[in-house]
Protein backbone atom coordinates (compact mmCIF):
# COMPACT_ATOMS: atom_id res chain seq x y z
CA UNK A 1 41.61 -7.19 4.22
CA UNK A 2 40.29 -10.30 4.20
CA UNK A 3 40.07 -10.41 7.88
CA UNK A 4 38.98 -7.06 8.31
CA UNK A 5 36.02 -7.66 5.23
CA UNK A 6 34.78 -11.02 7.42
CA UNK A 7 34.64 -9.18 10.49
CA UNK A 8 32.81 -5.96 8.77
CA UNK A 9 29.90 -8.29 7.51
CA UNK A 10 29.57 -11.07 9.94
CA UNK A 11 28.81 -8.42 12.78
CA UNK A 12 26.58 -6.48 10.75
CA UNK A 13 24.69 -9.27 9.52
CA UNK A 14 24.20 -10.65 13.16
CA UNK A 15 22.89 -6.92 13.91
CA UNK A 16 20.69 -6.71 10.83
CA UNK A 17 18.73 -10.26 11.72
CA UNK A 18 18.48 -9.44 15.08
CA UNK A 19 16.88 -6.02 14.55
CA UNK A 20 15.05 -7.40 11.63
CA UNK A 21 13.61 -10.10 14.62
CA UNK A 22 13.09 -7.29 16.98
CA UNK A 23 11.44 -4.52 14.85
CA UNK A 24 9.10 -6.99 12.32
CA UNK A 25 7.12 -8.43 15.34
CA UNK A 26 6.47 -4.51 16.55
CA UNK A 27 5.15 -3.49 12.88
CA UNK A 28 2.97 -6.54 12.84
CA UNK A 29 1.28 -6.00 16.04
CA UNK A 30 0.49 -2.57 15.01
CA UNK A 31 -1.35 -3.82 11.64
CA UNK A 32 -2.68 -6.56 13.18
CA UNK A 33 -4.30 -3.98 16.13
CA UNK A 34 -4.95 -1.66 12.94
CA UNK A 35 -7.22 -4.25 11.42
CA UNK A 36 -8.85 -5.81 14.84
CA UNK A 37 -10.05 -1.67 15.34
CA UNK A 38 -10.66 -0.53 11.85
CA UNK A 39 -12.08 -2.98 9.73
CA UNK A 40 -13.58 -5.38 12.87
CA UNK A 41 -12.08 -8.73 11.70
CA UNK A 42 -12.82 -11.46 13.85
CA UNK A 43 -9.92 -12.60 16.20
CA UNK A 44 -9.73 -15.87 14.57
CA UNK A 45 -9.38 -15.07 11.24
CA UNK A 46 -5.95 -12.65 12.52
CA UNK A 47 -3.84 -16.01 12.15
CA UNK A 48 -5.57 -16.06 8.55
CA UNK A 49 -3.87 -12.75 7.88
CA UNK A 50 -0.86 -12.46 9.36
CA UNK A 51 1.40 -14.13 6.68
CA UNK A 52 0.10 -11.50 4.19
CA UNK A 53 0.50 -8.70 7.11
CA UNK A 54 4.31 -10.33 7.37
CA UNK A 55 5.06 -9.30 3.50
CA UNK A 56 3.20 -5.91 4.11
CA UNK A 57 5.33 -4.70 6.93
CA UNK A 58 8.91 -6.15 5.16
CA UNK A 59 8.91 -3.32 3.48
CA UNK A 60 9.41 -0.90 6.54
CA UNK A 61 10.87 -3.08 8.65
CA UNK A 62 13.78 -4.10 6.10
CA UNK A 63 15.56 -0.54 5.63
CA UNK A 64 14.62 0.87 8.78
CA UNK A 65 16.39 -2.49 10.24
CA UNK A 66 19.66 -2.10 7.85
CA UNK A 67 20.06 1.50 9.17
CA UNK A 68 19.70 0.27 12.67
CA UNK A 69 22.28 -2.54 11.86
CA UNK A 70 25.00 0.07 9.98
CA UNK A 71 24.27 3.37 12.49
CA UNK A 72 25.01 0.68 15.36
CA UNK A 73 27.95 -1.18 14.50
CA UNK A 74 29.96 1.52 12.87
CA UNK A 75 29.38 4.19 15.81
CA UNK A 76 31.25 1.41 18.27
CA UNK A 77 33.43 1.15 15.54
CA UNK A 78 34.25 4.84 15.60
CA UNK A 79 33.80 5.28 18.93
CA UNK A 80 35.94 2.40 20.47
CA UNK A 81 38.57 4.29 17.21
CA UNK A 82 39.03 1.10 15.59
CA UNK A 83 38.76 3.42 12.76
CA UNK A 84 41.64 5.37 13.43
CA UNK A 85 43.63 1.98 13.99
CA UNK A 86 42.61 1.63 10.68
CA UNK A 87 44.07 4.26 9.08
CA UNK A 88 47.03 4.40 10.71
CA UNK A 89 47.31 1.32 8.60
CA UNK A 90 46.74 2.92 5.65
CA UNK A 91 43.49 1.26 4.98
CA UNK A 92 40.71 3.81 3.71
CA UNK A 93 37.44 3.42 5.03
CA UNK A 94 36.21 2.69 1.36
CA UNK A 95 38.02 -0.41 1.73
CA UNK A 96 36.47 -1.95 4.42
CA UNK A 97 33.00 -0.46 3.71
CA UNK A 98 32.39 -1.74 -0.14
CA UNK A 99 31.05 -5.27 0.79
CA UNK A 100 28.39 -3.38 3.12
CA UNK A 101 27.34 -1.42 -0.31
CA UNK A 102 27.11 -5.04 -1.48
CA UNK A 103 25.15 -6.27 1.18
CA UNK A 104 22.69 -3.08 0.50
CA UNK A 105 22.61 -3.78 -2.75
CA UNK A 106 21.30 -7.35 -2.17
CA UNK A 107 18.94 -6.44 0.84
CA UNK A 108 17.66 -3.41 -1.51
CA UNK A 109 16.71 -6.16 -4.90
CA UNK A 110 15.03 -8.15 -1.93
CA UNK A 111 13.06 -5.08 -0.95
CA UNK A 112 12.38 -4.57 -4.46
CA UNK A 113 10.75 -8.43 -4.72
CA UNK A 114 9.17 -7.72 -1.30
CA UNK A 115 7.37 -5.03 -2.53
CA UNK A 116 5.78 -6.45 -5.15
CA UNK A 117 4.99 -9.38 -3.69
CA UNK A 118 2.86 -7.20 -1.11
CA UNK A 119 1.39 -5.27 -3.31
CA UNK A 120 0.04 -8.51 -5.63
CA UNK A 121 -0.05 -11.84 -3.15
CA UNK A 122 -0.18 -9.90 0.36
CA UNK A 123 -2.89 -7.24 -0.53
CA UNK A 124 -5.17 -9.81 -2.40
CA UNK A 125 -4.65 -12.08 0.52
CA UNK A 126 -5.85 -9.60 3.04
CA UNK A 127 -8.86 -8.59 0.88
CA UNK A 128 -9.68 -12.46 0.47
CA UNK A 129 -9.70 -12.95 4.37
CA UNK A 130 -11.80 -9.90 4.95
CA UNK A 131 -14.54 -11.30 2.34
CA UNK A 132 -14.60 -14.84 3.49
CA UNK A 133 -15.03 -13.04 7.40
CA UNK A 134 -18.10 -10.72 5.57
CA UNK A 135 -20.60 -11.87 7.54
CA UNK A 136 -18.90 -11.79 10.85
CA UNK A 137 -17.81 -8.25 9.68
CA UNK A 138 -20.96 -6.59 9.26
CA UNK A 139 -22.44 -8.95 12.34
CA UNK A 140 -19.68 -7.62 14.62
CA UNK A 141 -19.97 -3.72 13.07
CA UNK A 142 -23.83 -3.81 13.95
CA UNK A 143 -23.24 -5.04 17.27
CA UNK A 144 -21.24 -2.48 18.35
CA UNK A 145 -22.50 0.56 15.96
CA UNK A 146 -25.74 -0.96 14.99
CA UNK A 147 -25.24 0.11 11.57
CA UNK A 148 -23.10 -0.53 8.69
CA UNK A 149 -22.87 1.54 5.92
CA UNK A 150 -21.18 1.01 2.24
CA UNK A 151 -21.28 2.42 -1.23
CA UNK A 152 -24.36 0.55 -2.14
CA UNK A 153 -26.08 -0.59 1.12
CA UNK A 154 -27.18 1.24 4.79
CA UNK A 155 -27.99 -1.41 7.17
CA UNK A 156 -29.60 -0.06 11.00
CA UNK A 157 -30.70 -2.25 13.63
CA UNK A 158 -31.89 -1.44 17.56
CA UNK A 159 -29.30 -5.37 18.64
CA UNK A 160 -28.42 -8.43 17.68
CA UNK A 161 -29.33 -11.30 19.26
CA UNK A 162 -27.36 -14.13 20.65
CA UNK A 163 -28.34 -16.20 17.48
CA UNK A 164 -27.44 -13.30 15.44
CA UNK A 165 -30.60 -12.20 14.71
CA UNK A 166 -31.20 -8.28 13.56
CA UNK A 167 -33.72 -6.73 16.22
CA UNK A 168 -35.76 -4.21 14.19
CA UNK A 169 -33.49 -4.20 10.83
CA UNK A 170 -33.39 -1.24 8.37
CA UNK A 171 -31.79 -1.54 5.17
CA UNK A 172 -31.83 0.92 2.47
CA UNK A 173 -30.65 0.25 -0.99
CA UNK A 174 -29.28 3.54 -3.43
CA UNK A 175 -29.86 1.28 -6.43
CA UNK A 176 -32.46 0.74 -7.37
CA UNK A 177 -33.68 3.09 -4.53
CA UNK A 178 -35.98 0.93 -1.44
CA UNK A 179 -36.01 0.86 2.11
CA UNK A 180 -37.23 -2.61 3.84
CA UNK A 181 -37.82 -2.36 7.58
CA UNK A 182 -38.41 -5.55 9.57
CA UNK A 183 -38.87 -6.61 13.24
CA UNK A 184 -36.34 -9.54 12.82
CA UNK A 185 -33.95 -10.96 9.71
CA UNK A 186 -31.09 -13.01 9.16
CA UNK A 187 -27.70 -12.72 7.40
CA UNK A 188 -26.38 -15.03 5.15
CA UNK A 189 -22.95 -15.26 3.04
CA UNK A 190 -23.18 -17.22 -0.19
CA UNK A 191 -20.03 -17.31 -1.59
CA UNK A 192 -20.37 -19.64 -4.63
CA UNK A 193 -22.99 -16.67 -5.83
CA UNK A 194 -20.81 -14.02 -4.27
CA UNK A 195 -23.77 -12.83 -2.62
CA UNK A 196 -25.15 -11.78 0.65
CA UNK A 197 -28.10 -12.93 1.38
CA UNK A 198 -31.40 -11.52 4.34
CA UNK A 199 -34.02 -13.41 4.96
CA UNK A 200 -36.59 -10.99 6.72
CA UNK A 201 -39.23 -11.60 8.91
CA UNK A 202 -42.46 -9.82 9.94
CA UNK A 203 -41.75 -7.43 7.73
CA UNK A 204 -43.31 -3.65 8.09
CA UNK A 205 -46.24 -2.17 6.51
CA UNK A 206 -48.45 0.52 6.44
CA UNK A 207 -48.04 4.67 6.17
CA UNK A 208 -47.05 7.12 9.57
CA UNK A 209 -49.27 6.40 11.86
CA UNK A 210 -50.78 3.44 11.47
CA UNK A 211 -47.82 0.78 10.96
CA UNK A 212 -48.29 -2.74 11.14
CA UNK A 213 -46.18 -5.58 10.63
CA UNK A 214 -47.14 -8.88 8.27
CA UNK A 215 -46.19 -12.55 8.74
CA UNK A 216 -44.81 -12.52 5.12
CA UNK A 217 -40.73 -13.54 4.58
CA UNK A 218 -39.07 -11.83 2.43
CA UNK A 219 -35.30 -12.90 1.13
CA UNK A 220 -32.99 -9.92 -0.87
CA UNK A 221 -29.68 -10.90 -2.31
CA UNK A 222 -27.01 -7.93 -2.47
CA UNK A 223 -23.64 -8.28 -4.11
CA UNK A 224 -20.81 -9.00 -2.17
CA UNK A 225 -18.81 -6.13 -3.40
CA UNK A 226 -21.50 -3.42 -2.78
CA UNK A 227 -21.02 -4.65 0.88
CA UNK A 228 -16.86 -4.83 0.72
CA UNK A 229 -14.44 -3.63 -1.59
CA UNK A 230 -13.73 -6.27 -4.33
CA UNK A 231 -10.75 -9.13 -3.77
CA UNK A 232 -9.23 -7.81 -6.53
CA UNK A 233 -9.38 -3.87 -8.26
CA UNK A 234 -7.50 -2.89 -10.93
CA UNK A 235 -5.12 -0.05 -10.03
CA UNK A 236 -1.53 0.62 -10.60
CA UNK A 237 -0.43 0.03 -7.29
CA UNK A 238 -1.93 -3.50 -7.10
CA UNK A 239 -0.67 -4.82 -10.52
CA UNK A 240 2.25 -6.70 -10.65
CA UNK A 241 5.53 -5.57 -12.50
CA UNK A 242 5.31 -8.36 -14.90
CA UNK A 243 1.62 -7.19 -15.40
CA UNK A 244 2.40 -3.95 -16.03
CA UNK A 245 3.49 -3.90 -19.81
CA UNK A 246 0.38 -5.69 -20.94
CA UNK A 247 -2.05 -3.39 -18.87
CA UNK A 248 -0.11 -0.13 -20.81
CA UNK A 249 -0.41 -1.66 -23.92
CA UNK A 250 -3.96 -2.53 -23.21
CA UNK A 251 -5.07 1.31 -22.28
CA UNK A 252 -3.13 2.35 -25.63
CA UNK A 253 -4.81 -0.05 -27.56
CA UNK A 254 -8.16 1.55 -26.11
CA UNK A 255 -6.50 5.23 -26.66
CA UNK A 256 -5.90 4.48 -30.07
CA UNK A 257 -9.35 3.27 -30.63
CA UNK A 258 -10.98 6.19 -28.48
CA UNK A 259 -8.71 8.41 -30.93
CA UNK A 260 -9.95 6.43 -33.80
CA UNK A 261 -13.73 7.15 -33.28
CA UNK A 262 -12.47 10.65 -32.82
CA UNK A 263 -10.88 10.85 -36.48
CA UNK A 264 -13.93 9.16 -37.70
CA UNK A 265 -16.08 11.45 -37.11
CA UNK A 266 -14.26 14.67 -37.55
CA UNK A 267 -13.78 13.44 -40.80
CA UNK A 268 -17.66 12.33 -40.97
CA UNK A 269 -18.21 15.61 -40.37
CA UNK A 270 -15.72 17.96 -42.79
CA UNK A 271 -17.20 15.94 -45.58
CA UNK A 272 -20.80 16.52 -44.62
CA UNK A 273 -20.22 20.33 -43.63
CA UNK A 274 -22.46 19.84 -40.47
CA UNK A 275 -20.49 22.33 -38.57
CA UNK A 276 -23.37 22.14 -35.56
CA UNK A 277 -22.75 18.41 -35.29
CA UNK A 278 -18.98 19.51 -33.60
CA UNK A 279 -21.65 20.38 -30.55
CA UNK A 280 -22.83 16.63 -29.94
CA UNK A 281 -22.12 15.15 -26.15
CA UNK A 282 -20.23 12.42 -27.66
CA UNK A 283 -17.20 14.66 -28.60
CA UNK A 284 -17.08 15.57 -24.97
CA UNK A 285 -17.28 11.86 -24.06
CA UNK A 286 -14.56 10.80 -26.04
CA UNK A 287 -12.46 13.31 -24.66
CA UNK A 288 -12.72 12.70 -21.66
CA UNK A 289 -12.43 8.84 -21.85
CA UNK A 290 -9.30 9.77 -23.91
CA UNK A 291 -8.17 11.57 -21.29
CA UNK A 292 -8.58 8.70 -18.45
CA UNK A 293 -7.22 5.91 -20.47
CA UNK A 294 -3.42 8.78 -20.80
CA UNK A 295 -4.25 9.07 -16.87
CA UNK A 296 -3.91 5.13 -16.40
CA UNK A 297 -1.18 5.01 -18.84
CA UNK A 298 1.01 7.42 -16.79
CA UNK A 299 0.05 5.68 -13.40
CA UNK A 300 0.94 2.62 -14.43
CA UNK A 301 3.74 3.86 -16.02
CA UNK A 302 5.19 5.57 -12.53
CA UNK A 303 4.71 2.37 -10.92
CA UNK A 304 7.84 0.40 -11.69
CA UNK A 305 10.37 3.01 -11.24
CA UNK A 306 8.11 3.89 -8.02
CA UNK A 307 8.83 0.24 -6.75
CA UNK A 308 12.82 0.51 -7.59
CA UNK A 309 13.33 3.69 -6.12
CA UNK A 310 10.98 2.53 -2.93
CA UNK A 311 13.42 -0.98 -2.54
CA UNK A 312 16.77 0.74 -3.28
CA UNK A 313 16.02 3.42 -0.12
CA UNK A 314 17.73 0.87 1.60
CA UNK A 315 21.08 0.83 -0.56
CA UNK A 316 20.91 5.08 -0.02
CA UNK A 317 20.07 4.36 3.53
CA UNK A 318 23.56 2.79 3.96
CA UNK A 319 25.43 5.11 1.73
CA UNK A 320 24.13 7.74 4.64
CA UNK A 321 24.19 6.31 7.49
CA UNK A 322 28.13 4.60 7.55
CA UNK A 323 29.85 7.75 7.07
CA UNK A 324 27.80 9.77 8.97
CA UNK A 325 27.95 7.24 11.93
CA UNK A 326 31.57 7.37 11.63
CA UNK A 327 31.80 10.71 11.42
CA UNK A 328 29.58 11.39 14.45
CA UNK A 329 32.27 9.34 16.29
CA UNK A 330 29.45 8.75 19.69
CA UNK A 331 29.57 5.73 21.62
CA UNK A 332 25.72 6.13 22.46
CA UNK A 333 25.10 4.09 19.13
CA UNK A 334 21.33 4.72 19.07
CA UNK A 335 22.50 8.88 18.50
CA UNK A 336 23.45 7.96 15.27
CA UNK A 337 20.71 6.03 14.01
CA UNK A 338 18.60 8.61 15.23
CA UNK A 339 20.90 11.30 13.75
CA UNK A 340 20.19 9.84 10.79
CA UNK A 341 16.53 8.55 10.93
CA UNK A 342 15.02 11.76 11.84
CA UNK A 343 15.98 13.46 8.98
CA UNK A 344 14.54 10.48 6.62
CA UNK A 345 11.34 10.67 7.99
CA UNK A 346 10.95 14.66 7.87
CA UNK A 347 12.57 15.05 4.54
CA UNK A 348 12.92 11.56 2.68
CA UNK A 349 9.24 10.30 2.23
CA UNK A 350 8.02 13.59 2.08
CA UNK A 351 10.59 14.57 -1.08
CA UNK A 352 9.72 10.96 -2.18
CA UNK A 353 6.06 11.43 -2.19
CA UNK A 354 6.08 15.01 -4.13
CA UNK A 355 8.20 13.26 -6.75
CA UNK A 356 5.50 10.21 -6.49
CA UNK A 357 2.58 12.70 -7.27
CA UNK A 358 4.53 15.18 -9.64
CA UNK A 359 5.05 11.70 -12.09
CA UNK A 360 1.66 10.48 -11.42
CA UNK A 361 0.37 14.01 -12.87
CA UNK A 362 2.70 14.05 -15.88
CA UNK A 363 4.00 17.02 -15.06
CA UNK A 364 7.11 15.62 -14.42
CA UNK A 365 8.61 12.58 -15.89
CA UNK A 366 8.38 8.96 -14.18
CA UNK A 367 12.33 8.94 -13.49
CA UNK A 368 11.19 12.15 -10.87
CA UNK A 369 10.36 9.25 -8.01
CA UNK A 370 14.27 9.12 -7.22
CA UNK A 371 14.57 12.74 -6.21
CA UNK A 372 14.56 11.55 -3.15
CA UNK A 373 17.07 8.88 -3.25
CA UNK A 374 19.20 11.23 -4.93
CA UNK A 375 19.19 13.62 -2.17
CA UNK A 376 19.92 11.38 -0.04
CA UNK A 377 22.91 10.01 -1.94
CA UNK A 378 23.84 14.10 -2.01
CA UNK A 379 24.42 14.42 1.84
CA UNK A 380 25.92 10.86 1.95
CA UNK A 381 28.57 12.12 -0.46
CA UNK A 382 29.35 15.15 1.38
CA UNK A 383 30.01 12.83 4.31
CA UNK A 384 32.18 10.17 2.32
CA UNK A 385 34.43 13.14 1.88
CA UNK A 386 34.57 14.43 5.18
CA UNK A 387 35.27 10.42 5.96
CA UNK A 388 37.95 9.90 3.76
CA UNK A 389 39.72 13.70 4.41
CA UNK A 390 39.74 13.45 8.28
């Protein structure tokens, strides 16, 4: 059993890194393309990015390449009935196939680590790239739009000169609201301040009709993050597990107060017998902050058993797709994987999202993220047995 245990994970491991080598390099080139089109990064800040895009796609790339790597070797396993030799032996397939549950198990508290590495040191990453390329950003998005738009700021220009000059510049500010129109001005990123700064130049005056255009400069500064998102935000999905606890206890320590204030006054006013002060906005207020801080709570509550259940697809992965490539018995060994694949992506992440949003809602509890893995396991069972009968 030795032997036959050796010989199990040696070829599956060669078939896992070599997938893993095949399919990682495809996902990354997709992201990287995602990024180049979407968000107009410079080319040369890509290299910049791409160890932070590496982590990011590890988590597809690692079960979808452990599927490949057990759908592959155990349909020519099947198929060339080295399976059959097997149990003419007497040796169950449970025998032979416990080390690759091992192997998931490993590869799945990897995926686990992966994950939240991504979601703390590869999304910050990305989001500190993008803001040291700001000015490039918005340079390259007005050169090919001629306007860039954010929460905060509308920027509209008619070019942009080969020193990088905005032809004709119009930037309008929501708060506090201004327009300033300009025939020329300059971008500038000042990242000790955090600030972006334009320098305008005869700058535009006058009413419809008769518009004329002073020699004065003007300079604005406008917060960095009312031009890009923020390096870091505070969400569930970009804390890190360790993080976690202290954020919870952090919102309850703000429910409790919220709650406090609440007790406070209802109390203020039973004593007083003000029954119209039960009408004031601030009751509303503190209801609805209330309500918010239990809405964090139960996000960030989802969010580790969201992370488990995400890594450990790849030990449920396995437990489906070994007996069901045996089973299948096909020496086309991409019929398997696809057998098997197919059916993950039309029911899996689907089943695994709904139980995602029905915990994020507290309608259901956090635990509800596995319904998918548990399905899953449910089919993979059915085919164990059908494995170890026939």
């Amino acid at each position: 059993m030795k032997t036959i245990n050796r010989y199990v994970i040696g070829e599956l491991l060669r078939t896992f890194i070599f997938s893993l080598i095949v399919i990682t390099p495809v996902l990354l080139v997709s992201f990287v393309v995602q990024y180049l089109l979407t968000k107009n990064i410079p080319l040369r800040t890509i290299i910049d990015i791409i160890p932070y895009v590496v982590v990011e796609t590890s988590r597809i790339s690692l079960p979808v390449s452990l599927l490949l790597a057990v759908t592959t070797f155990f349909s020519r396993m099947s198929g060339a009935n080295e399976v059959v030799a097997l149990k003419s032996l007497g040796i169950a397939p449970w025998r032979y196939l416990w080390p690759v549950m091992v192997l998931g198990s490993l590869v799945s508290l990897l995926s686990v680590w992966l994950n939240d590495l991504a979601v703390t040191w590869g999304h910050h990453g990305i989001n500190a790239v993008v803001y040291r390329a700001a000015e490039e950003i918005i340079l390259n998005e007005l050169k090919t739009k001629h306007t860039f738009s954010s929460s905060e700021v509308t920027i509209v220009v008619k070019g942009v000169d080969e020193s990088k000059r905005l032809l004709s510049p119009s930037i309008s500010i929501k708060e506090p609201p201004s327009t300033i129109e300009a025939r020329y001005a300059r971008l500038n990123i000042d990242f000790v301040q955090s600030e972006l700064t334009v320098e305008f130049s005869d700058m535009k005056a006058g009413s419809a009709g008769n518009v004329r255009y002073s020699t004065d400069s003007r300079k604005i500064s406008i917060p960095l993050d009312k031009m890009l998102p923020p390096e870091t935000v505070k969400r569930a999905s970009g804390t890190g597990l360790r993080d976690i606890p202290s954020v919870i206890a952090e919102y309850e320590e703000m429910s409790a107060g919220v709650r406090r204030q609440i007790a406070a006054q209802q109390a203020f006013v039973c004593i007083l017998g003000s029954v119209d002060e039960w009408a004031i906005p601030d009751w509303g207020r503190w209801h609805r902050r209330l309500k918010n801080h239990q809405e964090s709570i139960e996000r960030y509550e989802v969010e580790p058993p969201r992370r488990w259940a995400s890594g450990f697809c790849c030990l449920f992965f396995i437990w489906l797709g070994a007996p069901l490539a045996i089973w299948m018995k096909k020496t086309d060994i991409f019929a398997s994987f696809f057998a098997c694949f197919i059916p993950i992506l039309l029911f899996y992440y689907p089943l695994f999202e709904l139980g995602l949003q029905w915990a994020k809602r507290g309608t259901m509890p956090s635990g509800t993220v596995w319904i998918a893995n548990l399905g899953v396991a449910a089919v993979g069972y059915w085919f164990w047995r059908r494995v170890h009968r026939y």
